[in-house]
N, C-alpha and C. Protein backbone atom coordinates (compact mmCIF):
# COMPACT_ATOMS: atom_id res chain seq x y z
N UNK A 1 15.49 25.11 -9.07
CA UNK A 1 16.47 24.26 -8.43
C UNK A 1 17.00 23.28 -9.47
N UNK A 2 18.22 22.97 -9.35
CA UNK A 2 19.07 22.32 -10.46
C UNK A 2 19.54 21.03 -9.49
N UNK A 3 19.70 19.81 -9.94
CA UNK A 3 20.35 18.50 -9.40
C UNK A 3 21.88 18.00 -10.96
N UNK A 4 22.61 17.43 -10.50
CA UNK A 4 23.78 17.30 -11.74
C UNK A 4 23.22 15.81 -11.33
N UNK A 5 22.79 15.46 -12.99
CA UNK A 5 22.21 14.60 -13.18
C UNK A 5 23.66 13.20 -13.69
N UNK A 6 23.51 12.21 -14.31
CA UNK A 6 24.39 11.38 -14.34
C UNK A 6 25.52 11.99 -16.10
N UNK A 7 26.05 11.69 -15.96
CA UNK A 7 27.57 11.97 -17.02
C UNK A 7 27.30 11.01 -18.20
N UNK A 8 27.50 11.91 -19.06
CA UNK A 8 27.02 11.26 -20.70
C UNK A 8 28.38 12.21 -21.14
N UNK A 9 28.77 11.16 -22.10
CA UNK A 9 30.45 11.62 -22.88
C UNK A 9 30.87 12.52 -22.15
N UNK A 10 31.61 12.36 -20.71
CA UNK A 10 32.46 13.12 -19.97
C UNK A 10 31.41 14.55 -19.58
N UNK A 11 30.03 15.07 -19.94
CA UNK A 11 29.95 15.78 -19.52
C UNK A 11 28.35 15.19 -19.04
N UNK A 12 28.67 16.65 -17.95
CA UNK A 12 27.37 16.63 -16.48
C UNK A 12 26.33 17.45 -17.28
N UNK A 13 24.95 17.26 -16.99
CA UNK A 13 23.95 17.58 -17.34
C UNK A 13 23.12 17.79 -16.26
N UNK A 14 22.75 19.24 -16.23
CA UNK A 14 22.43 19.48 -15.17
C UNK A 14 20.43 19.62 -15.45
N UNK A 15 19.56 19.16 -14.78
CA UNK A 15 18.03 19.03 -15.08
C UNK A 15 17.19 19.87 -13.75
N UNK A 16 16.26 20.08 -14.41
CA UNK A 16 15.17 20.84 -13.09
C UNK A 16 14.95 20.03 -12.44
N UNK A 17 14.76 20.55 -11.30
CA UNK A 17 13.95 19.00 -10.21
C UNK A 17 13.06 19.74 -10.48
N UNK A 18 11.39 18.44 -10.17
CA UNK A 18 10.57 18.82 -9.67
C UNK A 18 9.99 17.97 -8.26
N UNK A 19 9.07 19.10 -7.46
CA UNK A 19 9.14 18.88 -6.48
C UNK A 19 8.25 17.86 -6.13
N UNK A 20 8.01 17.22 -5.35
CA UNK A 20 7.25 16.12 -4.45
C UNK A 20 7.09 15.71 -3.25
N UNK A 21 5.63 16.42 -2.96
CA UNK A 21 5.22 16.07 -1.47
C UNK A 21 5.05 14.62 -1.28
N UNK A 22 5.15 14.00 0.24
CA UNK A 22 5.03 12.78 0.47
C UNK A 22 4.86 12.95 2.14
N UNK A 23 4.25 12.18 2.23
CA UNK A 23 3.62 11.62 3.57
C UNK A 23 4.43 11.12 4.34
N UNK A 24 5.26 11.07 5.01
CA UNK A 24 6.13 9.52 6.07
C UNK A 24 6.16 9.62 7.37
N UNK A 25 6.06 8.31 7.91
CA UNK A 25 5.54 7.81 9.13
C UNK A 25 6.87 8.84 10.13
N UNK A 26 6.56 9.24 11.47
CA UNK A 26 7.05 10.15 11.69
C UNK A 26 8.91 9.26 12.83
N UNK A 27 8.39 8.18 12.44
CA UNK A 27 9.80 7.27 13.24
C UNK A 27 10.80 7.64 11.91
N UNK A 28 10.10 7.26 11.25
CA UNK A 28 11.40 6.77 9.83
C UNK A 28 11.41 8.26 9.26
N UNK A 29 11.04 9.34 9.55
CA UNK A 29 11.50 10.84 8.94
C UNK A 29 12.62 10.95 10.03
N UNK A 30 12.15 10.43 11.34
CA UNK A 30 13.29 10.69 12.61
C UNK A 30 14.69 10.26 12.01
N UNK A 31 14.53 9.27 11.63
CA UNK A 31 16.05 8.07 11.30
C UNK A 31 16.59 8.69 10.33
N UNK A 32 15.42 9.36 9.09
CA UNK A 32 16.11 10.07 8.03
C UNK A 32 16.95 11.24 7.97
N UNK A 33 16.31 12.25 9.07
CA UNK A 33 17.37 13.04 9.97
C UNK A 33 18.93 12.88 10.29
N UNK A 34 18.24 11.90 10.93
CA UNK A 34 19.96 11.09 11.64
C UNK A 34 20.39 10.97 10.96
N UNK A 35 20.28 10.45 9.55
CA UNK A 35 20.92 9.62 8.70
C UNK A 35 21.67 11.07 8.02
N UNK A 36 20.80 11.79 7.22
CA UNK A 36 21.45 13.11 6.73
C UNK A 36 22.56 13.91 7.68
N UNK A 37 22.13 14.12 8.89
CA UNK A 37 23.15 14.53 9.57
C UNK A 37 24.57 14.19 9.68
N UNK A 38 24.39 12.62 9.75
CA UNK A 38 25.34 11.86 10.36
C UNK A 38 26.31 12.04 9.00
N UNK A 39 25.35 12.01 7.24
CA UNK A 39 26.17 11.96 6.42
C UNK A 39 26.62 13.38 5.43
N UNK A 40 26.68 14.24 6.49
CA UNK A 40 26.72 15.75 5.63
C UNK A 40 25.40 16.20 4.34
N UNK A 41 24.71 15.48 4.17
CA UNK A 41 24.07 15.62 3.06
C UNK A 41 22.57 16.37 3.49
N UNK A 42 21.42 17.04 3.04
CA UNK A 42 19.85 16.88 3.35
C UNK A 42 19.25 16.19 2.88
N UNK A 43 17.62 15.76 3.67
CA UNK A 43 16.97 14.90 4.03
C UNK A 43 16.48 14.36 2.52
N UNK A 44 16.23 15.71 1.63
CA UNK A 44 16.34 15.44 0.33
C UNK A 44 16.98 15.02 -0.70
N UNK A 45 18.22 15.39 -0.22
CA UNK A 45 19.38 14.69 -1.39
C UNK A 45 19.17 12.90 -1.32
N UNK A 46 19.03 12.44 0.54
CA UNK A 46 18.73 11.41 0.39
C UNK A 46 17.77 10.66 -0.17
N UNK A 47 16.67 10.93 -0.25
CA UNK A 47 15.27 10.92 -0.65
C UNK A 47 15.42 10.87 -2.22
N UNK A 48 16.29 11.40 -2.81
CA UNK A 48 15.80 11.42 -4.29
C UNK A 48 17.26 10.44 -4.24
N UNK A 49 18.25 10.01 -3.70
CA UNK A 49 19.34 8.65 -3.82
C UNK A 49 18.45 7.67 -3.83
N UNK A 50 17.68 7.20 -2.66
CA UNK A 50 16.93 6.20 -2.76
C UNK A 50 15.79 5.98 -3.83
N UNK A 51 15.11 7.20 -4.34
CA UNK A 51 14.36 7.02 -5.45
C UNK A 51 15.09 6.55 -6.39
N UNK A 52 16.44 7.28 -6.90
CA UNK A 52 17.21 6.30 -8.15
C UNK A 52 17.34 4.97 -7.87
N UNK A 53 18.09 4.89 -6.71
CA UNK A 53 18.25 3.28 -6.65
C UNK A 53 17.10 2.39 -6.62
N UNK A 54 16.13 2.51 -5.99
CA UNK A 54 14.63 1.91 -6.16
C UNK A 54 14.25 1.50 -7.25
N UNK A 55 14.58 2.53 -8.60
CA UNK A 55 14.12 2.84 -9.56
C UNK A 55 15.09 1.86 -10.81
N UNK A 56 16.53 1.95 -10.31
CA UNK A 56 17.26 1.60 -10.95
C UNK A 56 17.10 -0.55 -10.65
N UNK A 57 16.83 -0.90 -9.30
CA UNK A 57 16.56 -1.93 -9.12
C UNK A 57 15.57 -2.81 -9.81
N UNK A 58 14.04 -1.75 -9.82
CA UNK A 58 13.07 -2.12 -10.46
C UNK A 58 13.15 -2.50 -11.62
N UNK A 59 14.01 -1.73 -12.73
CA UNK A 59 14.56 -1.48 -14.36
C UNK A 59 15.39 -3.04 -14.65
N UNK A 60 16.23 -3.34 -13.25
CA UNK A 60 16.62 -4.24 -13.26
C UNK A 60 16.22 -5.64 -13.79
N UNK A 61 14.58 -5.61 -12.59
CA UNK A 61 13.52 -6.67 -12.82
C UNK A 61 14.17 -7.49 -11.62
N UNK A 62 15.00 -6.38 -10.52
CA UNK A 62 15.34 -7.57 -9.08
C UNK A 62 14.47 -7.49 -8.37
N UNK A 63 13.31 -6.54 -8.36
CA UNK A 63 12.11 -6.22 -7.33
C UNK A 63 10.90 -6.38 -7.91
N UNK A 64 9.79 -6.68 -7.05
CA UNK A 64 8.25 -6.40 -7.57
C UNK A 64 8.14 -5.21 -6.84
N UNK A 65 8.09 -3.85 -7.60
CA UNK A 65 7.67 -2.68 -6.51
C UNK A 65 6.13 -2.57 -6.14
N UNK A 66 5.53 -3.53 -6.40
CA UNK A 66 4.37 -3.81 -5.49
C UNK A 66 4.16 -4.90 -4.35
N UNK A 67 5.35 -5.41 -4.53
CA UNK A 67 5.34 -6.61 -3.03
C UNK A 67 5.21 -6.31 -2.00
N UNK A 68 5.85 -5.56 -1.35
CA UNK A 68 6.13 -4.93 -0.64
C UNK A 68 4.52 -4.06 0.02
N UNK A 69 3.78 -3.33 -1.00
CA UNK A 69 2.86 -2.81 -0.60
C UNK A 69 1.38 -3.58 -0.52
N UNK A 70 1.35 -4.91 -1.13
CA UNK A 70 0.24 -5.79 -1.06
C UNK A 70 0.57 -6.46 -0.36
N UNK A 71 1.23 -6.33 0.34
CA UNK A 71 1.64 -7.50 1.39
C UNK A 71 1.21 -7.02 3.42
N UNK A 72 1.68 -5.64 2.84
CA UNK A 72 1.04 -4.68 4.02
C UNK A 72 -0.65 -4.58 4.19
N UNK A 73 -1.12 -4.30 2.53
CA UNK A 73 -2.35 -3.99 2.59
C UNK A 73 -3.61 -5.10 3.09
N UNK A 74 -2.94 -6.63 2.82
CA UNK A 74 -3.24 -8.09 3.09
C UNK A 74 -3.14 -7.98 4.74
N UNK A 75 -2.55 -7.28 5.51
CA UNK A 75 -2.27 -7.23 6.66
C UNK A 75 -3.49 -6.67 7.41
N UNK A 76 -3.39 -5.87 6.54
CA UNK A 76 -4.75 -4.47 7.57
C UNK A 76 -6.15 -5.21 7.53
């Protein structure tokens, strides 16, 4: 499987995906549905959008990508 990765001097570069299982709570796979549907795309295309942007935020230094999860774990 091939994804067209981002544009370097006018041309597309196309890379292997590799794959990745993941776990998710079964409300928010529901919404992710919806969401793909609603936007022509699959559940995956979305899934690896939000990984860039996540990723691209973090690079940033606008997020702690552990806040979020010690904050839950402080909960339990």
């Amino acid at each position: 499987m091939m994804y067209e990765g981002m544009q370097q001097d006018g041309e597309t570069q196309a890379k292997p995906l590799r794959r990745v299982t993941l776990t998710v709570d079964p409300d928010d796979y529901t919404e992710l549905e919806a969401l793909a549907r609603r936007s022509d795309v699959s559940t995956s295309w979305l899934v690896r959008r939000s990984i860039r942007e996540f990723l691209g935020r973090v690079t940033a230094n606008r997020i702690d990508p552990t806040s979020q999860a010690q904050r839950s774990e402080d909960a339990a």
